[in-house]
Protein backbone atom coordinates (compact mmCIF):
# COMPACT_ATOMS: atom_id res chain seq x y z
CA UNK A 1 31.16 145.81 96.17
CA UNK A 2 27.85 146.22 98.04
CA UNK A 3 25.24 144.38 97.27
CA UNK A 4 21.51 145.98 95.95
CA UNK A 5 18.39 144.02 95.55
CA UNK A 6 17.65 143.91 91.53
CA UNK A 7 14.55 142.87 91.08
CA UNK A 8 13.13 146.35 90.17
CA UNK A 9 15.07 145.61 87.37
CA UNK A 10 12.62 143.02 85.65
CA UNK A 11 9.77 145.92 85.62
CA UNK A 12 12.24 147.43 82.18
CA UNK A 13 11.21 146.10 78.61
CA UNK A 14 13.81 144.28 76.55
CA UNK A 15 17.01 146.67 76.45
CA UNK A 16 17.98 145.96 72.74
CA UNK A 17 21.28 148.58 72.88
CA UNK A 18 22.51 150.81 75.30
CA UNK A 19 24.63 153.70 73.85
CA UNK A 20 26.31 156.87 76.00
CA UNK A 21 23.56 157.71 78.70
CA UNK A 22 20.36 155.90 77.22
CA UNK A 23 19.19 152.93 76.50
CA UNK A 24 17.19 151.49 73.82
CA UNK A 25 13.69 149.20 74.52
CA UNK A 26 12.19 146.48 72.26
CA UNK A 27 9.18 148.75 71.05
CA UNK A 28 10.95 151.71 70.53
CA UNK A 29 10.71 153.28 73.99
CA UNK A 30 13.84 155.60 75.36
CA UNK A 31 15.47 156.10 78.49
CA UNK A 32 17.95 158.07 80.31
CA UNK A 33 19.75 155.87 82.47
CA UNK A 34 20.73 157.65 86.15
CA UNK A 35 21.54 154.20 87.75
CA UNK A 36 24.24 153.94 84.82
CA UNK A 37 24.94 150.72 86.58
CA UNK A 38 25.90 151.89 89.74
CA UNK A 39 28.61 154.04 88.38
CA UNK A 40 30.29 151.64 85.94
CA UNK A 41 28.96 152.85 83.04
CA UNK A 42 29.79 157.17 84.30
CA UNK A 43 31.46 157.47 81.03
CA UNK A 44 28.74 156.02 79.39
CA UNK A 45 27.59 152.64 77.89
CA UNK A 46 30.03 152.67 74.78
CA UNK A 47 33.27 154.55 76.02
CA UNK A 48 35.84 155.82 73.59
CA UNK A 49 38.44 153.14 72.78
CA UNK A 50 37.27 150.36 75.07
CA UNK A 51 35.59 147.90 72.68
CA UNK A 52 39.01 147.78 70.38
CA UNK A 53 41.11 147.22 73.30
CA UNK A 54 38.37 144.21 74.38
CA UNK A 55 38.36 143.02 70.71
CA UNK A 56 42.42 142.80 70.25
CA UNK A 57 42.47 140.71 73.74
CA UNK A 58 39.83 138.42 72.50
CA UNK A 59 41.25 137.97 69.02
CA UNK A 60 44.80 136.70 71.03
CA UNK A 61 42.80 134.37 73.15
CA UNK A 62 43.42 136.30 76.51
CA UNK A 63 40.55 134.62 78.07
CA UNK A 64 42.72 132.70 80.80
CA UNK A 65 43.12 133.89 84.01
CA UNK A 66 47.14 133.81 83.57
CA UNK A 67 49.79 135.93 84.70
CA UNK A 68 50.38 138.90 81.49
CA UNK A 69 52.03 142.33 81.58
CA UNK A 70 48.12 143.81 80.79
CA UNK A 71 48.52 143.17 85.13
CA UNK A 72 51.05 145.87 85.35
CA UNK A 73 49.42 148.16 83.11
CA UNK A 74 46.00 148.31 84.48
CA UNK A 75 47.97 149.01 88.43
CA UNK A 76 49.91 151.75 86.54
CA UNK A 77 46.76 153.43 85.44
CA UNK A 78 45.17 153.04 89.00
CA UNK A 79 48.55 155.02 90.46
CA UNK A 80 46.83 158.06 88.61
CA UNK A 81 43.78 158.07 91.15
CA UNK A 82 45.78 156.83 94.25
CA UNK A 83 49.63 157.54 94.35
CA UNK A 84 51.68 155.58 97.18
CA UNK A 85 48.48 152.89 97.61
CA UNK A 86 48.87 148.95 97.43
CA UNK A 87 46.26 147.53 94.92
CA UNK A 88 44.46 143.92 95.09
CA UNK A 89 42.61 142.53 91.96
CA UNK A 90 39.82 140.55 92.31
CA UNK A 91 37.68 138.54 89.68
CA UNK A 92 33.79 139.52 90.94
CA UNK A 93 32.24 141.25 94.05
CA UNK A 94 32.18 137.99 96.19
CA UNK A 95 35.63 137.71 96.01
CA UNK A 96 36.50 141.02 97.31
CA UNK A 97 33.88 140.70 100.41
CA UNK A 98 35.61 137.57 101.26
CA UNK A 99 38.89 139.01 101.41
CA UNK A 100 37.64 141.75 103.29
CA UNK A 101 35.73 139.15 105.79
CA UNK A 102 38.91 137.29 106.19
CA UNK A 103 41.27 140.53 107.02
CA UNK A 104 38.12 141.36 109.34
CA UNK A 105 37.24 144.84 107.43
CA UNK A 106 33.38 145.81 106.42
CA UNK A 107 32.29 148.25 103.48
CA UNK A 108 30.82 151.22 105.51
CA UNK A 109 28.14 152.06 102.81
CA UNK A 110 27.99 155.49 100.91
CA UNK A 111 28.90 157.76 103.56
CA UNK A 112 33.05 157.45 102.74
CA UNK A 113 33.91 157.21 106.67
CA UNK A 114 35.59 154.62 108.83
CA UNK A 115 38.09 152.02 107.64
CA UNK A 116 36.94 150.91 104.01
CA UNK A 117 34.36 153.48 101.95
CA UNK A 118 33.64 153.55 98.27
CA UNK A 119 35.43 155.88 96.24
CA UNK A 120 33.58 157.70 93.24
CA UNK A 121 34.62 159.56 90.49
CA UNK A 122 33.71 163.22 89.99
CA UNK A 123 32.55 163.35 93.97
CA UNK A 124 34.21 166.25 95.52
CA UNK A 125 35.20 166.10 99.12
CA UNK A 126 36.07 162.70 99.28
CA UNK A 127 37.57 161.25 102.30
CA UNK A 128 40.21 158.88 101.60
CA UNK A 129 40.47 155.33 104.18
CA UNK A 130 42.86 153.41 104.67
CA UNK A 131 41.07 150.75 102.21
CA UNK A 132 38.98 151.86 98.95
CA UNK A 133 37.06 150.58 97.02
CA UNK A 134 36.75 152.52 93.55
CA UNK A 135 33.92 152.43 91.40
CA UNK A 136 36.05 151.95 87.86
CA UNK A 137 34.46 153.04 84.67
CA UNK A 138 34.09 150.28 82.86
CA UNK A 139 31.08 147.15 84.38
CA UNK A 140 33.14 144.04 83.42
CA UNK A 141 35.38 144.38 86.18
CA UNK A 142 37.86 143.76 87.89
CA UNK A 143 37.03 144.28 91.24
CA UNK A 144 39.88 146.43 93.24
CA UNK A 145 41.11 147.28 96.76
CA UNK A 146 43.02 150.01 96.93
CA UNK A 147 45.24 149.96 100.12
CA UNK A 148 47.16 151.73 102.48
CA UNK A 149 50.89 150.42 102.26
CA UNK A 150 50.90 149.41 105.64
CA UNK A 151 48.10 147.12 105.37
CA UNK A 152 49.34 145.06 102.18
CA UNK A 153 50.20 142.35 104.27
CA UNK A 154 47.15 142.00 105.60
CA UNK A 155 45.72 140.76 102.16
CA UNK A 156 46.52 137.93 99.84
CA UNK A 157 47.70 138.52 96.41
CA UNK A 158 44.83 138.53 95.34
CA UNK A 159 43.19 136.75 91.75
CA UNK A 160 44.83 136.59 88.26
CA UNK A 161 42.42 138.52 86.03
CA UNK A 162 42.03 137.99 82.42
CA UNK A 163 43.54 140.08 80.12
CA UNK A 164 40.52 139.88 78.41
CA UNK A 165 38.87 141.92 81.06
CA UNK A 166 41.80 144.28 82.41
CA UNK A 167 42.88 145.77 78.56
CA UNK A 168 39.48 147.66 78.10
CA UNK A 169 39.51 148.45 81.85
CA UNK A 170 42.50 150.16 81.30
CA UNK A 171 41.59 152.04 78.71
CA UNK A 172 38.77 153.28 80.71
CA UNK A 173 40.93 154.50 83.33
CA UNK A 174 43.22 156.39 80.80
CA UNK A 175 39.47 157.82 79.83
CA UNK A 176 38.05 158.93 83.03
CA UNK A 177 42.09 160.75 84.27
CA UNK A 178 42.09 162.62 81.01
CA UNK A 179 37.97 163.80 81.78
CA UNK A 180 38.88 164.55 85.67
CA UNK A 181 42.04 166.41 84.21
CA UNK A 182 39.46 168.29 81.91
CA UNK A 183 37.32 169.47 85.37
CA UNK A 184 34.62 167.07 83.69
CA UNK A 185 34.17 169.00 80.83
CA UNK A 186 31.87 168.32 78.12
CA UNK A 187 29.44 167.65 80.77
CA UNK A 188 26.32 169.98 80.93
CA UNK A 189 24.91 171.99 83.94
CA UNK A 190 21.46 171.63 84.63
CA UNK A 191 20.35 174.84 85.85
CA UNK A 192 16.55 174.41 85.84
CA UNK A 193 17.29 170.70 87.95
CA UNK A 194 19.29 172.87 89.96
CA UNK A 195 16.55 174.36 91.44
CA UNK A 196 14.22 172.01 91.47
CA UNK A 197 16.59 169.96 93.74
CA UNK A 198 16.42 172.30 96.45
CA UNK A 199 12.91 171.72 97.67
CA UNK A 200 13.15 167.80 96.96
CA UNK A 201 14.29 165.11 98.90
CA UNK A 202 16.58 164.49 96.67
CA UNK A 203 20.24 165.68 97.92
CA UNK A 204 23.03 166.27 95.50
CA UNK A 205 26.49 166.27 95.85
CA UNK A 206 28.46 167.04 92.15
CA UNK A 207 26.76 164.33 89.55
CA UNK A 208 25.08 162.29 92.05
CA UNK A 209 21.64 162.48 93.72
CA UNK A 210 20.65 160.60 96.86
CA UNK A 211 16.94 160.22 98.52
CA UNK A 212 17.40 162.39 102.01
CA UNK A 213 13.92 160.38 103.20
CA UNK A 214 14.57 156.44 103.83
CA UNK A 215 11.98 154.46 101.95
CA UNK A 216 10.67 150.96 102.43
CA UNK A 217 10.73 148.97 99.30
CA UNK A 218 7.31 149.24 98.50
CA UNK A 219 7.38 152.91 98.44
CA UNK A 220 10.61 153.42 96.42
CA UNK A 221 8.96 150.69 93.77
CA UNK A 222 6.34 153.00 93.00
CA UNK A 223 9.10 156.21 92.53
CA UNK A 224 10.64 153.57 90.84
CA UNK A 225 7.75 152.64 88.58
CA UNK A 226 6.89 156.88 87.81
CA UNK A 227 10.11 157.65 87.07
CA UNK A 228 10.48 154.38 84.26
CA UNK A 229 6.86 155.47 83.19
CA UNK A 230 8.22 158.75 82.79
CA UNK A 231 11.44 157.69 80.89
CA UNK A 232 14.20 157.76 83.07
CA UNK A 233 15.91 154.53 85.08
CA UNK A 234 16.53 154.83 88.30
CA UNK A 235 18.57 152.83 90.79
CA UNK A 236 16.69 149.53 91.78
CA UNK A 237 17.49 150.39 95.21
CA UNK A 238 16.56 152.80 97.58
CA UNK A 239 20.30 152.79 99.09
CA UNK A 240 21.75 153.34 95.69
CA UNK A 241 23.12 156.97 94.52
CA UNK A 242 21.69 158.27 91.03
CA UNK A 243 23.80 160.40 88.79
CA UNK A 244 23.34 162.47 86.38
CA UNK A 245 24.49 161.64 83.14
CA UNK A 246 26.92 163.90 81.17
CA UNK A 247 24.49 165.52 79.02
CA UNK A 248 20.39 165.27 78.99
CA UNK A 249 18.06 167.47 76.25
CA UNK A 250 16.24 170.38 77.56
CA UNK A 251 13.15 168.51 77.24
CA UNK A 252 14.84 165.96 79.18
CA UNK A 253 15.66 168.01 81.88
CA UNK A 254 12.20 169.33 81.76
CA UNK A 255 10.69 166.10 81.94
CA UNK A 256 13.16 165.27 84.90
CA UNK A 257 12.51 168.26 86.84
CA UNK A 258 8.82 167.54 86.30
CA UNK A 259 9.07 163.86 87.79
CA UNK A 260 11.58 165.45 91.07
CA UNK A 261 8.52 167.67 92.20
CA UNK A 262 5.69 165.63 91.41
């Protein structure tokens, strides 16, 4: 995956618990998360299902990166999103770039054109590449390429995964195909945001909200800074996308509608 500076990070309180689309501060404090850790958590921060699934592979020891059927499963699921594709596995982010160095392929960013482009859920219009990588549902990994056939051979295997970490992953997936198959539903429409938006530099496409204006660093730590003073996390980089979580209150909304035109 690409990588973000995260120092903005260390401006946050103590995050005691992080349930759905908030998290929890030591002193009592509340806030809606639209970084949502750069996607991984779209489903939210406790996902139906996931923690069993991580709990029954930890009670059988599945720690060990060692060849298991859980493999086959978690590629089956993927097949859902990208039918006819090759898939590589790998354990973390630095493993992926390497491969990606060594086949002589660069991530082009956000903007989903050229050889290998990120692929987000609930973005419409999506181009597809001949390599993706997806942003999964679920922010213990693993990393995955998702391939063109032709170009399987242009890859190793790829890394044995621990079951450990590809049950609950799996689960996840299983998750987000049944809420794409629903047309996202259970997730609200923010009509007042809406129209703040259009008169921002903020520019949305579906759930997620990028900054039109490039910013230094300086000036996006001070949005940065309003927006956490204000109760809502934002990415802790200007480059990153925001997205709006699946459901806000109305004083929420109001308060993030507020913080968009200030």
């Amino acid at each position: 995956m690409l990588h973000f500076d995260r120092e903005l990070l260390r401006l946050l309180p103590p995050v005691l618990r992080a349930r759905d689309f908030r998290l929890y501060l030591e002193g009592g404090k509340r806030l809606v998360d639209l970084w949502l850790q750069g996607g991984r958590a779209i489903l939210g921060h406790k996902p139906s299902g996931v923690l069993g699934e991580l709990k029954n592979a930890a009670e059988r020891g599945l720690f060990s990166s060692l060849p298991h059927p859980m493999e086959g499963r978690f590629i089956k699921a993927l097949g859902q999103f990208f039918p006819g594709r090759a898939f590589r596995l790998y354990l973390d982010s630095g493993a992926l770039q390497r491969a990606l160095e060594l086949a002589g392929y660069a991530v082009d960013s956000e903007a989903g054109k050229g050889q290998v482009s990120l692929w987000r859920p609930f973005l419409e219009g999506q181009t597809e590449a001949p390599i993706m990588i997806p942003v999964l549902p679920w922010p213990l990994g693993p990393e995955v390429l998702v391939l063109e056939k032709g170009l399987g051979d242009s890859f190793p295997a790829g890394d044995l995964v621990p079951p450990v970490l590809l049950a609950p992953a799996t689960r996840a997936l299983y998750s987000l195909a049944a809420a794409l198959k629903e047309g996202g539903q259970g997730r609200q429409r923010y009509g007042k945001l809406e129209k703040a938006l259009t008169d921002s530099p903020w520019r949305r496409r579906g759930i997620y909200l990028r900054l039109e204006s490039e910013m230094k660093m300086g000036e996006y730590e001070s949005l940065f800074r309003r927006f956490l003073e204000g109760g809502f996390l934002l990415p802790p980089s200007p480059g990153e996308t925001a997205i709006l979580p699946a459901f806000m209150s109305k004083g929420e909304e109001s308060k993030l509608v507020e913080l968009i035109k200030a």
